[in-house]
N, C-alpha and C. Protein backbone atom coordinates (compact mmCIF):
# COMPACT_ATOMS: atom_id res chain seq x y z
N UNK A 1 -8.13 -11.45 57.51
CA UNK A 1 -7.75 -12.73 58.03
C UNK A 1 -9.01 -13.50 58.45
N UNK A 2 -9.17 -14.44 58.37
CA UNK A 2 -9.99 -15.63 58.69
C UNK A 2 -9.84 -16.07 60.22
N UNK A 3 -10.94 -17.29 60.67
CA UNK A 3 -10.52 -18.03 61.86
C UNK A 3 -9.41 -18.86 61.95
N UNK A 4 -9.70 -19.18 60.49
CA UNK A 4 -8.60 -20.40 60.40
C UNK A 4 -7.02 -19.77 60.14
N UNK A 5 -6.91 -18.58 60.21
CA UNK A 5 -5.50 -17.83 59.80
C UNK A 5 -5.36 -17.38 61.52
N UNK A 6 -6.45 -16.91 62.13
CA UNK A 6 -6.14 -16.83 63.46
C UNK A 6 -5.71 -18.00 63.95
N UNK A 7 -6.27 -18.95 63.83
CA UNK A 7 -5.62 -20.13 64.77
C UNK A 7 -3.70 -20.31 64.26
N UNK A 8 -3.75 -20.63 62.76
CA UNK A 8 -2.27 -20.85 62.38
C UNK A 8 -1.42 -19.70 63.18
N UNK A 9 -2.00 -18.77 63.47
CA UNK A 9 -1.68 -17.40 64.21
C UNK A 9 -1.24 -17.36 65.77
N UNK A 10 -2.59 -18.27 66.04
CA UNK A 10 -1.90 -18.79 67.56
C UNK A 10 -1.17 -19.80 67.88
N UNK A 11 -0.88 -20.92 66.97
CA UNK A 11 -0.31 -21.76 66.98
C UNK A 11 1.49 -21.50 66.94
N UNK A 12 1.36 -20.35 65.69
CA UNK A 12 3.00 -20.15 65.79
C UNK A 12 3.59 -19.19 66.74
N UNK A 13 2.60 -18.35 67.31
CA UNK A 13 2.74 -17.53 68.66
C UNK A 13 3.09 -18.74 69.73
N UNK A 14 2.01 -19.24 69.77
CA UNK A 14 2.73 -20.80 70.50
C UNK A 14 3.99 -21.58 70.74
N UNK A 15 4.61 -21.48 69.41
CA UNK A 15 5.63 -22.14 69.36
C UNK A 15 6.96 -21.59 69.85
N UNK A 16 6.53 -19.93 69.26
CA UNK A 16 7.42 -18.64 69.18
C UNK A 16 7.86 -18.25 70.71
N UNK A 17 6.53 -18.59 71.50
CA UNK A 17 6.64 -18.06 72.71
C UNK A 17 6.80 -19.00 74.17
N UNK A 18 6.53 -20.30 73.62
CA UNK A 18 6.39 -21.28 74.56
C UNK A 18 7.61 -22.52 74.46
N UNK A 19 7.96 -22.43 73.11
CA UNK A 19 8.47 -23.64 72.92
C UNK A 19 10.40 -23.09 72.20
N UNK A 20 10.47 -22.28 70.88
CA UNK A 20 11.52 -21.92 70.39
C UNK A 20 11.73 -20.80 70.23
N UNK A 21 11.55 -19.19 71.10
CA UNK A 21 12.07 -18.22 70.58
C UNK A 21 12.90 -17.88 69.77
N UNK A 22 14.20 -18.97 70.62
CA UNK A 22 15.41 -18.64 69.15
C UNK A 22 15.19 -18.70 67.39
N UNK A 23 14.47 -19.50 67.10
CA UNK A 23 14.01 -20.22 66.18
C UNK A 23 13.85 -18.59 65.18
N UNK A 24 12.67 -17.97 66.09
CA UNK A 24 12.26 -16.45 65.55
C UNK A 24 13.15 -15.16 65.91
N UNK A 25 14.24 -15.00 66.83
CA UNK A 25 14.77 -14.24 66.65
C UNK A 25 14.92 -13.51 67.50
N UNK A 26 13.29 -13.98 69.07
CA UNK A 26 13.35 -13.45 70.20
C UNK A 26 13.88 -13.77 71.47
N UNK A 27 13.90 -12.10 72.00
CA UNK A 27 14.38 -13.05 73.36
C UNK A 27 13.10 -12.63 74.03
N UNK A 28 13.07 -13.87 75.49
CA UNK A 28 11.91 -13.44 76.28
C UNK A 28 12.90 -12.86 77.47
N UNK A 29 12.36 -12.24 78.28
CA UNK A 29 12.41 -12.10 80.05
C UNK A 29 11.94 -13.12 80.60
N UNK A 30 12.50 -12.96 81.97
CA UNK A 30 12.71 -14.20 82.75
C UNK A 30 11.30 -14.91 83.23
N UNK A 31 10.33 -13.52 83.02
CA UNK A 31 8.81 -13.84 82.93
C UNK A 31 7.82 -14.52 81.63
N UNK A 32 8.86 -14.34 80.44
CA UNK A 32 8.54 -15.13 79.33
C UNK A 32 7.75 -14.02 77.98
N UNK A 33 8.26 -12.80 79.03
CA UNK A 33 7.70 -11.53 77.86
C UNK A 33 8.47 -11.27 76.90
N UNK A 34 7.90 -10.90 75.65
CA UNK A 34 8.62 -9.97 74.34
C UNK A 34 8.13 -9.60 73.53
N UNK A 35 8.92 -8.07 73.20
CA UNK A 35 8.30 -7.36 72.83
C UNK A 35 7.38 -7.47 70.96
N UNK A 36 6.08 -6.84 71.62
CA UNK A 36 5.31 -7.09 70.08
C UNK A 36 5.89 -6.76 69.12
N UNK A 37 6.22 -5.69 68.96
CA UNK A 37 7.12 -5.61 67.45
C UNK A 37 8.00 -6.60 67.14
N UNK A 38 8.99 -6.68 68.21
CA UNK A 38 9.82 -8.01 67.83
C UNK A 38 8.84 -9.28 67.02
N UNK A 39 8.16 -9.87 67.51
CA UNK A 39 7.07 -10.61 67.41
C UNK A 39 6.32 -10.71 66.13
N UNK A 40 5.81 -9.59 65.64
CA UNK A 40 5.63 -9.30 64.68
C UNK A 40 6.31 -9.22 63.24
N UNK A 41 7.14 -8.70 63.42
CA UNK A 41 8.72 -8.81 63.00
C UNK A 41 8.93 -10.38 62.08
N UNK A 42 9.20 -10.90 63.43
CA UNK A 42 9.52 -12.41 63.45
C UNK A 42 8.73 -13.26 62.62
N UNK A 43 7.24 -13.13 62.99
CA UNK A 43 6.13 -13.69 62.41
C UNK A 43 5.96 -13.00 61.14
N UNK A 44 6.01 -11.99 60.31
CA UNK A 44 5.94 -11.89 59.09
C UNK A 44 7.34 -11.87 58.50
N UNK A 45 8.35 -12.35 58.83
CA UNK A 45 9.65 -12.95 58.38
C UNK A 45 9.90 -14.51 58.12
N UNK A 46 9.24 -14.73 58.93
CA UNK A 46 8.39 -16.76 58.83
C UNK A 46 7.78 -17.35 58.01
N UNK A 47 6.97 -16.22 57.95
CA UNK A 47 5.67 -16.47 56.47
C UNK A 47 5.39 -15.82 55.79
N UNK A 48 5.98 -15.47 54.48
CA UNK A 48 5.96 -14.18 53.60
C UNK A 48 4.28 -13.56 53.30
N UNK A 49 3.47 -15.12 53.46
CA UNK A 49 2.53 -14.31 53.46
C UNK A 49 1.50 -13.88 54.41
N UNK A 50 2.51 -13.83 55.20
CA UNK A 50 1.97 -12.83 57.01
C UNK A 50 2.30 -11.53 56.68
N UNK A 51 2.83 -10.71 55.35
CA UNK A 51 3.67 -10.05 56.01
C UNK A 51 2.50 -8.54 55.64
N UNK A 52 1.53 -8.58 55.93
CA UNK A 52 -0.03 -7.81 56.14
C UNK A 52 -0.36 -7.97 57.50
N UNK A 53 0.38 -8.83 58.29
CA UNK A 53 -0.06 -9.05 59.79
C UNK A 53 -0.04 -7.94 60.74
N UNK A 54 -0.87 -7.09 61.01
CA UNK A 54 -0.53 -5.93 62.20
C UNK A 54 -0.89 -6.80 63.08
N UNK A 55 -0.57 -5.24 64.14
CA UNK A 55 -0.97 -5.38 65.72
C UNK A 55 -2.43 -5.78 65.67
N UNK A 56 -3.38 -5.06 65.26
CA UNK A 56 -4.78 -5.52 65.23
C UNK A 56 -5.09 -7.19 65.05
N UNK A 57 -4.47 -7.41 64.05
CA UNK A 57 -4.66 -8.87 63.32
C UNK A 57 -4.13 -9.72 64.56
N UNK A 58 -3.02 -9.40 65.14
CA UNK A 58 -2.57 -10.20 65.72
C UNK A 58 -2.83 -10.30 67.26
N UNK A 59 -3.68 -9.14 67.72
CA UNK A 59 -4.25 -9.03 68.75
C UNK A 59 -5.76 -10.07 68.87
N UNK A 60 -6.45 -9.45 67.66
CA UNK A 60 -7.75 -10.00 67.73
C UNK A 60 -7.29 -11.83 68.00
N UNK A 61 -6.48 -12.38 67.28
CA UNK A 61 -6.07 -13.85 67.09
C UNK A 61 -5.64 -14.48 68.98
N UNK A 62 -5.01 -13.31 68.98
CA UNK A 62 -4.97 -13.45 71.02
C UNK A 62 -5.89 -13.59 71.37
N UNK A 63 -7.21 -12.41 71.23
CA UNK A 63 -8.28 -12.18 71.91
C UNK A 63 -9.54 -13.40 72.01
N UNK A 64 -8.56 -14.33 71.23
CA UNK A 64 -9.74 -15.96 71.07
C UNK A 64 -9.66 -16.57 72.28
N UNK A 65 -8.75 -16.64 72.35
CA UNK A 65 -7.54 -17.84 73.65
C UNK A 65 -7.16 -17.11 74.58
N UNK A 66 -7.22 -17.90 75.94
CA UNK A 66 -6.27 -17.33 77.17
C UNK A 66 -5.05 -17.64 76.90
N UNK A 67 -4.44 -18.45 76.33
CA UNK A 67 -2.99 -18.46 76.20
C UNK A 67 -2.18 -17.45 75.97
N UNK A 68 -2.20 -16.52 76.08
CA UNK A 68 -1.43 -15.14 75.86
C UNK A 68 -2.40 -14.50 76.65
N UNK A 69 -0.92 -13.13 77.19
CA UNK A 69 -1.00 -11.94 77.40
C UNK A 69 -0.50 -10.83 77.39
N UNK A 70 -1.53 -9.62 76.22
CA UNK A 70 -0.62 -8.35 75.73
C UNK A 70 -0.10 -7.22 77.04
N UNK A 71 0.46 -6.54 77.26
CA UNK A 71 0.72 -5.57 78.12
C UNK A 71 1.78 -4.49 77.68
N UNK A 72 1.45 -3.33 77.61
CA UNK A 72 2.49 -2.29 77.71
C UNK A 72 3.50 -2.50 76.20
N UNK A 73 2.73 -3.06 75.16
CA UNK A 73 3.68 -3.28 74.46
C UNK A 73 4.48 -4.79 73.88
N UNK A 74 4.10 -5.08 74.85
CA UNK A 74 4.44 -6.54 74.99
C UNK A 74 3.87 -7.68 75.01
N UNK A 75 4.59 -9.15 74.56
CA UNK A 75 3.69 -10.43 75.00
C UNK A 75 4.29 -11.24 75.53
N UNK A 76 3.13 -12.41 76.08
CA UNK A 76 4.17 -13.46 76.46
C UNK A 76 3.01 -14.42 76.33
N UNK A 77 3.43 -15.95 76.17
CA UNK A 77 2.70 -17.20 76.44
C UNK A 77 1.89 -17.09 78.43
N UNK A 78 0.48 -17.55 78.66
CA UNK A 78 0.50 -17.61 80.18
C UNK A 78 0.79 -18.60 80.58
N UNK A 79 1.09 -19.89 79.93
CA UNK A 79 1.05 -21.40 80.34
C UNK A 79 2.06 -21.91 79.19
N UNK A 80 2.65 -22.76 79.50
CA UNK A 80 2.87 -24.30 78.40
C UNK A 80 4.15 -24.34 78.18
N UNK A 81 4.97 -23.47 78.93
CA UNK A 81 6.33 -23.27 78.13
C UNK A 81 7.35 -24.91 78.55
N UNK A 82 7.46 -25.01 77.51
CA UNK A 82 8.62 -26.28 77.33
C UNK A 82 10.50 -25.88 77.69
N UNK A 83 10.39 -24.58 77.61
CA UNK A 83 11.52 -23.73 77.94
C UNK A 83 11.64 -23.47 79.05
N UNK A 84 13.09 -23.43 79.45
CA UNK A 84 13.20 -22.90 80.75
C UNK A 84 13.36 -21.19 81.10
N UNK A 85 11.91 -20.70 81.70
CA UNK A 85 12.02 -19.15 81.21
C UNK A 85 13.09 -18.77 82.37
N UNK A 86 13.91 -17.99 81.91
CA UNK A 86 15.11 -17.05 82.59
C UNK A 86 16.51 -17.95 82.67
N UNK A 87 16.08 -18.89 81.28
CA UNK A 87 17.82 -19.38 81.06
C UNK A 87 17.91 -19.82 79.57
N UNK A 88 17.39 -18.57 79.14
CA UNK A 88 16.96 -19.02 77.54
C UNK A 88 18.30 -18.40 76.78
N UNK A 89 18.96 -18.47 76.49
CA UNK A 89 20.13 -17.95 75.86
C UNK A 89 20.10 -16.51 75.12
């Protein structure tokens, strides 16, 4: 993957996590977490040609930006959400 595939990378993590979960398939917690596989999942179901995207790939693309954070398995957006987290359907 490239920079420029990382960014399209954070951008739809962005969207996925801040703006339309439903859209991809996730749910968050009321803290705005979900789980990476899900995530992953989602994101190479979006874009057929994501679908080479691991955890690595998709970590390093985090590891640019504070906007995310991985834990235990999990992610979430730290800022920006347009959603109301803990009444997301």
């Amino acid at each position: 993957m490239t920079t420029t595939d990382h960014g399209k990378i954070v951008s739809t993590l962005a969207f996925a996590l801040r703006h339309d979960p439903t859209h991809f398939g996730l749910e968050l917690d009321d803290e705005g977490w979900a789980s990476l596989d899900d995530v992953l999942i989602a994101i190479r179901f979006d874009r057929y040609d994501w679908a080479l995207v691991d955890e690595a790939v998709l970590k390093g693309a985090v590891d640019e930006t504070d906007r995310f954070e991985i834990r235990d398995g999990r992610i979430r957006a730290t800022y920006g959400h347009s959603i109301e987290l803990g009444k997301i359907p």
